[in-house]
Protein backbone atom coordinates (compact mmCIF):
# COMPACT_ATOMS: atom_id res chain seq x y z
CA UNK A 1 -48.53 59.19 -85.58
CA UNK A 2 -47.53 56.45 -87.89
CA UNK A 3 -47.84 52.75 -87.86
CA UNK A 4 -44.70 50.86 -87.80
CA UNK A 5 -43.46 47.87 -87.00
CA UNK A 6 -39.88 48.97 -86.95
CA UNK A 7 -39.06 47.81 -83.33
CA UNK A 8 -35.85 47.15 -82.00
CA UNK A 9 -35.31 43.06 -80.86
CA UNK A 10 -34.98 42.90 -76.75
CA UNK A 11 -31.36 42.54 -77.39
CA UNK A 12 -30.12 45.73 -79.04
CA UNK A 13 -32.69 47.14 -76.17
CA UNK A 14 -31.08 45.93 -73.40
CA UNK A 15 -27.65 46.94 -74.52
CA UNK A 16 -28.78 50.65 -75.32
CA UNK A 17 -29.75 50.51 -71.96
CA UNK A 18 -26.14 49.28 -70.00
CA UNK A 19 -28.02 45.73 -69.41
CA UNK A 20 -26.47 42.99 -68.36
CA UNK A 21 -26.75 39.93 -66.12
CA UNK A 22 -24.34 41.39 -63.38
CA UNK A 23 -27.29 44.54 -63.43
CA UNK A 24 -30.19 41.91 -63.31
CA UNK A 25 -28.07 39.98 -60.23
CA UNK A 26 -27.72 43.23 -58.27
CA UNK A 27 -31.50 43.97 -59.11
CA UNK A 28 -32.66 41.04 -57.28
CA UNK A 29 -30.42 41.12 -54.65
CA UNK A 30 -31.94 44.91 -53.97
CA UNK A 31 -35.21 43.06 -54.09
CA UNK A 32 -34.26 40.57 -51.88
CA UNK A 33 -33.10 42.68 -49.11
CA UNK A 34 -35.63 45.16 -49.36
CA UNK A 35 -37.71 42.14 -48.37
CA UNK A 36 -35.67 41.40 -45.15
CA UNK A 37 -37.30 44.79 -43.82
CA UNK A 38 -40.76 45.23 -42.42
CA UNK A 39 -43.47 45.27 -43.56
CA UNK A 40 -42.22 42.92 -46.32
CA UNK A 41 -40.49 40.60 -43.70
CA UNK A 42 -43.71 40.17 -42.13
CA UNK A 43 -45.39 39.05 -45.26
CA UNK A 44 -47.52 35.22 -44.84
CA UNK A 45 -45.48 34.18 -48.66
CA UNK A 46 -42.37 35.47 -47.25
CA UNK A 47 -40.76 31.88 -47.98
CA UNK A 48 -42.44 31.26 -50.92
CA UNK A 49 -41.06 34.78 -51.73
CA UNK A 50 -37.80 34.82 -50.60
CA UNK A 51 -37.65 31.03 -52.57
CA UNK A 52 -38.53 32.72 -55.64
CA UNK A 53 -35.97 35.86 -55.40
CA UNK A 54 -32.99 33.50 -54.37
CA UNK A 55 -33.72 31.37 -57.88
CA UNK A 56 -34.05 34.87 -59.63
CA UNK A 57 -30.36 35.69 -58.10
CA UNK A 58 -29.04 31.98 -58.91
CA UNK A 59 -30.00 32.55 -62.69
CA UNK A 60 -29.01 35.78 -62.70
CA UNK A 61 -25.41 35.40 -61.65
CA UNK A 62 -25.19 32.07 -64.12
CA UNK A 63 -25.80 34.46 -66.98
CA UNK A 64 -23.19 36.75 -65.18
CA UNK A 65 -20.32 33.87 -65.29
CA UNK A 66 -21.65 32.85 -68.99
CA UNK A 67 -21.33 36.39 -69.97
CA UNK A 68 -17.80 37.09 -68.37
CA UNK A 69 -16.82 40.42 -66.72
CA UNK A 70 -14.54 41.70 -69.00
CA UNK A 71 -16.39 41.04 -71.71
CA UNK A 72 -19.25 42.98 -70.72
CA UNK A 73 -16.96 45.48 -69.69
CA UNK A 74 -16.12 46.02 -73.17
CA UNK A 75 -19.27 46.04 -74.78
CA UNK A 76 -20.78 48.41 -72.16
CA UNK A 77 -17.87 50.99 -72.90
CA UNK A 78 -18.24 50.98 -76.30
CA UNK A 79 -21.93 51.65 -75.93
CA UNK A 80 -21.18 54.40 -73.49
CA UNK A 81 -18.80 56.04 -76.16
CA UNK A 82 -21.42 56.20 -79.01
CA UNK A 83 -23.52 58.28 -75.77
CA UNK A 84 -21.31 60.10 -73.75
CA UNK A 85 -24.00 62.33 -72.54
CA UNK A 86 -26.13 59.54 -71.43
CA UNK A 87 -25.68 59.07 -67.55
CA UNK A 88 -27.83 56.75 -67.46
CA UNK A 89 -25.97 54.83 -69.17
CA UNK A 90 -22.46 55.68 -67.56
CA UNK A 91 -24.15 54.78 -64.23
CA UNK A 92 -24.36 51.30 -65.35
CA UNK A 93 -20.93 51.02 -66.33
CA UNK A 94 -20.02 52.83 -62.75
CA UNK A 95 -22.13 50.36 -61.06
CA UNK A 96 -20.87 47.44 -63.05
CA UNK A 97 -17.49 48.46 -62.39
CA UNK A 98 -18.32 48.87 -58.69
CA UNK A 99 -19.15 44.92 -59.16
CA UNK A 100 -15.70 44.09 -60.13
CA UNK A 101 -14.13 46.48 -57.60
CA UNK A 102 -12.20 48.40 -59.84
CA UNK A 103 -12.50 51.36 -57.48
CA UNK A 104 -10.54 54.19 -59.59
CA UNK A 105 -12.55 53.29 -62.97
CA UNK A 106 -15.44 53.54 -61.02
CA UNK A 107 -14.73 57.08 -59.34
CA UNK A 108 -13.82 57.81 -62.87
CA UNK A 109 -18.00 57.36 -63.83
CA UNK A 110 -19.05 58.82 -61.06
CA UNK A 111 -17.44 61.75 -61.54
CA UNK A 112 -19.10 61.84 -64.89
CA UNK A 113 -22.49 60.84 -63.84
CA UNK A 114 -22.54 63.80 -61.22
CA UNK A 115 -21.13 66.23 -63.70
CA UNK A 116 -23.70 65.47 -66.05
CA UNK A 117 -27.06 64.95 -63.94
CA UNK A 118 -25.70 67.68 -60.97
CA UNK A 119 -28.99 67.15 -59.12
CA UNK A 120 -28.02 63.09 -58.86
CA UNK A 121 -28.13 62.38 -54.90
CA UNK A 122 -27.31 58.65 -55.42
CA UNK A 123 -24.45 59.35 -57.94
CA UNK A 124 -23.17 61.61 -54.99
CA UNK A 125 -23.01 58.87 -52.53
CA UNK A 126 -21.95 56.36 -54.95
CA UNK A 127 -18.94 58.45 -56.08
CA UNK A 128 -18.21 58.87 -52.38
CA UNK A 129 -18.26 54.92 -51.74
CA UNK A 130 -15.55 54.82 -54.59
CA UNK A 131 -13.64 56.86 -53.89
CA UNK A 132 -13.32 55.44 -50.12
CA UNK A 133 -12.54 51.79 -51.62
CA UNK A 134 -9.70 53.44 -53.90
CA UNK A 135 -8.30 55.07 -50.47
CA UNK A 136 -8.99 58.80 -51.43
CA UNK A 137 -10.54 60.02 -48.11
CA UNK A 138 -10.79 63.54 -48.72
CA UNK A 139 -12.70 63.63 -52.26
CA UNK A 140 -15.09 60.80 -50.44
CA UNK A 141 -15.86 63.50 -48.09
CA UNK A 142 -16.95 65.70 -50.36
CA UNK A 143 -18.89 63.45 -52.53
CA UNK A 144 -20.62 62.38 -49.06
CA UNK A 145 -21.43 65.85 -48.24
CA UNK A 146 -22.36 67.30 -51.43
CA UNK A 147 -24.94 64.16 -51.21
CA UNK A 148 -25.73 65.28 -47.83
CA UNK A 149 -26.51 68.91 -48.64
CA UNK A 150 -28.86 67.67 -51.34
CA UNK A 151 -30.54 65.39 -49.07
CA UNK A 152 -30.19 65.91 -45.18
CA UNK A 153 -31.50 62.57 -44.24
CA UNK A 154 -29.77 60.26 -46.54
CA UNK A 155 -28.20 57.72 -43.91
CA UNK A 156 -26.19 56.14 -45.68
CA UNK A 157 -24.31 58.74 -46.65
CA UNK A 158 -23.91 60.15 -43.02
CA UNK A 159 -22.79 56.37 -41.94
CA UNK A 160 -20.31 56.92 -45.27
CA UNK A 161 -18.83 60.33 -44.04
CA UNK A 162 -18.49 59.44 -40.42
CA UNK A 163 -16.42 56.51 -41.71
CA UNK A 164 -14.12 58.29 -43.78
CA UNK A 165 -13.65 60.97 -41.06
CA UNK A 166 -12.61 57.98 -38.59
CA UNK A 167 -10.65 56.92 -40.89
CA UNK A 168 -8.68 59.86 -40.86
CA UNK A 169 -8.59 60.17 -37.27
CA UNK A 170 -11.28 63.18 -37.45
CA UNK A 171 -12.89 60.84 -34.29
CA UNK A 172 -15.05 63.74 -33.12
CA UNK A 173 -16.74 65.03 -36.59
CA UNK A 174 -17.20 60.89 -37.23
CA UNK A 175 -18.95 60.80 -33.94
CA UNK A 176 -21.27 63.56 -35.08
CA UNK A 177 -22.15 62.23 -38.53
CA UNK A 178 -22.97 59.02 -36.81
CA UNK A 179 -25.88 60.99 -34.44
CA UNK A 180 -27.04 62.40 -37.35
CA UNK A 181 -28.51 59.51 -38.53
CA UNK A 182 -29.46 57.93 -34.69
CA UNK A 183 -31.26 61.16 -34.37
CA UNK A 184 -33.99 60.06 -37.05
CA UNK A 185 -33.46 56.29 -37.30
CA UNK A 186 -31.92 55.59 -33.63
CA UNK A 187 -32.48 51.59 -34.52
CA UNK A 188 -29.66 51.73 -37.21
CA UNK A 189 -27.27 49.38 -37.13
CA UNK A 190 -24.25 50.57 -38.86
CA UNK A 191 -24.72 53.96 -37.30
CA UNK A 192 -24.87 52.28 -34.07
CA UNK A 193 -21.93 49.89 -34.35
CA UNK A 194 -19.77 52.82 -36.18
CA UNK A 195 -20.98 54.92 -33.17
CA UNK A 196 -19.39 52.20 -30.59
CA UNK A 197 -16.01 51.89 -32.73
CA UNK A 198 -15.13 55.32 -32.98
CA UNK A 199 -16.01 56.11 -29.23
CA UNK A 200 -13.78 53.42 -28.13
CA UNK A 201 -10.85 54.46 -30.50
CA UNK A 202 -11.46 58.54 -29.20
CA UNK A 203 -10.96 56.72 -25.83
CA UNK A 204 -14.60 56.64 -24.65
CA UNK A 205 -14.10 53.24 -24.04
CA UNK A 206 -16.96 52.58 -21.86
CA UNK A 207 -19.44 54.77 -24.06
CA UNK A 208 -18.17 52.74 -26.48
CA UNK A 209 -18.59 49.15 -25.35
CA UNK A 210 -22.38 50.41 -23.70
CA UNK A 211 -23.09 51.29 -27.65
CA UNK A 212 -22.20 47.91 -29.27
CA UNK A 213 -24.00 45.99 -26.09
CA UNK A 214 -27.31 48.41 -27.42
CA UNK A 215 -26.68 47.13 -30.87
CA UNK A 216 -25.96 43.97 -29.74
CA UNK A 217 -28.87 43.85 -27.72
CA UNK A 218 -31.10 45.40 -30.70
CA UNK A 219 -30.34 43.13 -33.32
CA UNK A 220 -29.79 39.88 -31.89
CA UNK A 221 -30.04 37.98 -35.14
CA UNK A 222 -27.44 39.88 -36.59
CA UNK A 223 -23.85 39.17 -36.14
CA UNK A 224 -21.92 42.25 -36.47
CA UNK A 225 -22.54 43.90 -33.33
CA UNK A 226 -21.78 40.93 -31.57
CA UNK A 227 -18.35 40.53 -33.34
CA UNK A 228 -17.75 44.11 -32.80
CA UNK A 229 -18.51 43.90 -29.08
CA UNK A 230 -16.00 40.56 -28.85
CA UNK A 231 -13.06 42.70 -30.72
CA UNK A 232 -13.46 45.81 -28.13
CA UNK A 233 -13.94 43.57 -25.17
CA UNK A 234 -10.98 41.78 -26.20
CA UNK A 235 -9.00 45.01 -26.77
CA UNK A 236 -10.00 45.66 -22.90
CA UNK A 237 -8.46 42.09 -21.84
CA UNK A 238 -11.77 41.59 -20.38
CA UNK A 239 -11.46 37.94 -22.31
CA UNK A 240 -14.41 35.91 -20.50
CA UNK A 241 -16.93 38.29 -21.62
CA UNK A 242 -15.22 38.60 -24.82
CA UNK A 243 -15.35 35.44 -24.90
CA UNK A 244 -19.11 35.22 -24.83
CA UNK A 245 -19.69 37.96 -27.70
CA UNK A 246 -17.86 35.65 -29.92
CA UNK A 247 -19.77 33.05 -29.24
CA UNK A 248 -23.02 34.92 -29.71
């Protein structure tokens, strides 16, 4: 109810906040391949567009090297001391640690962020994707399930579990968390692909190569399923058809 013209500079803003040109860069690139789906992909500026969000990532990750990862490490940490009960704020750090995969330190914020904003679905999954890169398998499960049992659909999080289950040689339950997402989104690539790996490895090994010739089929501008599809040909000595996956 007063006037003032007491306002923080954009600087001392942007730090409060966990800012920083490695945040910006992952930003756009979220942008940018949010943009690769319909309806955006279908857009008449899409080149114009895409032009535009490829300078924004260019600039961005200059700043990045100018700014130095440590560096903004540091600063970021201290911030996050003088607010330890901003998650928020420790999400930044997690995700800028993420970045730089240092896997354990990340974990580390995760755990944080999820103790302090419970309700956090993305924190969930995040802290499960962490915890997979630093090799714990079993606390990724739980993160990925606690994030499931908030939200039932999240895909990602399904494609996360089923991986750490194959991981551990749990081939059946990976199978299942695969179908849960190909139940709703049955044009999903990673699901699909996943799907195809772990049936071949269980020994399904024509279920198996059928799935990755779907995906293959499905997404013929992308490369993974093709790749995929070469490896458990290959594995099959069936080299001439191999062959032409690779080559795909």
């Amino acid at each position: 109810g007063t006037n003032t013209t007491n306002w923080l500079a954009m600087k001392p803003c942007l730090e409060r906040l966990g800012w920083s040109p490695f945040a910006e860069t992952r930003l756009w690139g979220q942008v940018r391949a949010l943009c690769e789906r319909p309806p955006f992909s279908h857009q008449s500026n899409r080149e114009l567009r895409n032009r535009f969000l490829d300078d924004r990532i260019a600039e961005a990750n200059a700043g990045a090297r100018i700014a130095g990862f440590s560096n903004v490490v540091q600063r970021l940490r201290a911030t996050v001391d003088q607010h330890p009960g901003d998650w928020h704020l420790r999400e930044q750090l997690a995700r800028l640690l993420q970045t730089g995969r240092r896997w354990t330190e990340a974990s580390a914020e995760w755990r944080q962020v999820v103790g302090l904003a419970p309700g956090h679905v993305v924190g969930w999954y995040q802290w499960g994707e962490s915890l997979s890169a630093a090799g714990d398998r079993p606390a990724a499960q739980t993160a990925y399930e606690k994030a499931l049992s908030l939200r039932p659909d999240f895909a990602e999080a399904a494609i996360g579990l089923g991986l750490v289950l194959g991981a551990g040689g749990k081939l059946d339950a990976a199978i299942q968390a695969f179908d849960r997402v190909l139940q709703s989104t049955p044009n999903n690539l990673q699901a699909r692909v996943n799907r195809g790996i772990a049936l071949v490895s269980s020994g399904r090994t024509a279920e198996g190569t059928a799935e990755l010739q779907r995906a293959a089929r499905e997404h013929p501008s992308m490369a993974l399923p093709a790749e995929r599809l070469g490896e458990a040909l290959a594995a099959q000595n069936v080299h001439v058809k191999a062959a032409e996956a690779y080559l795909e």
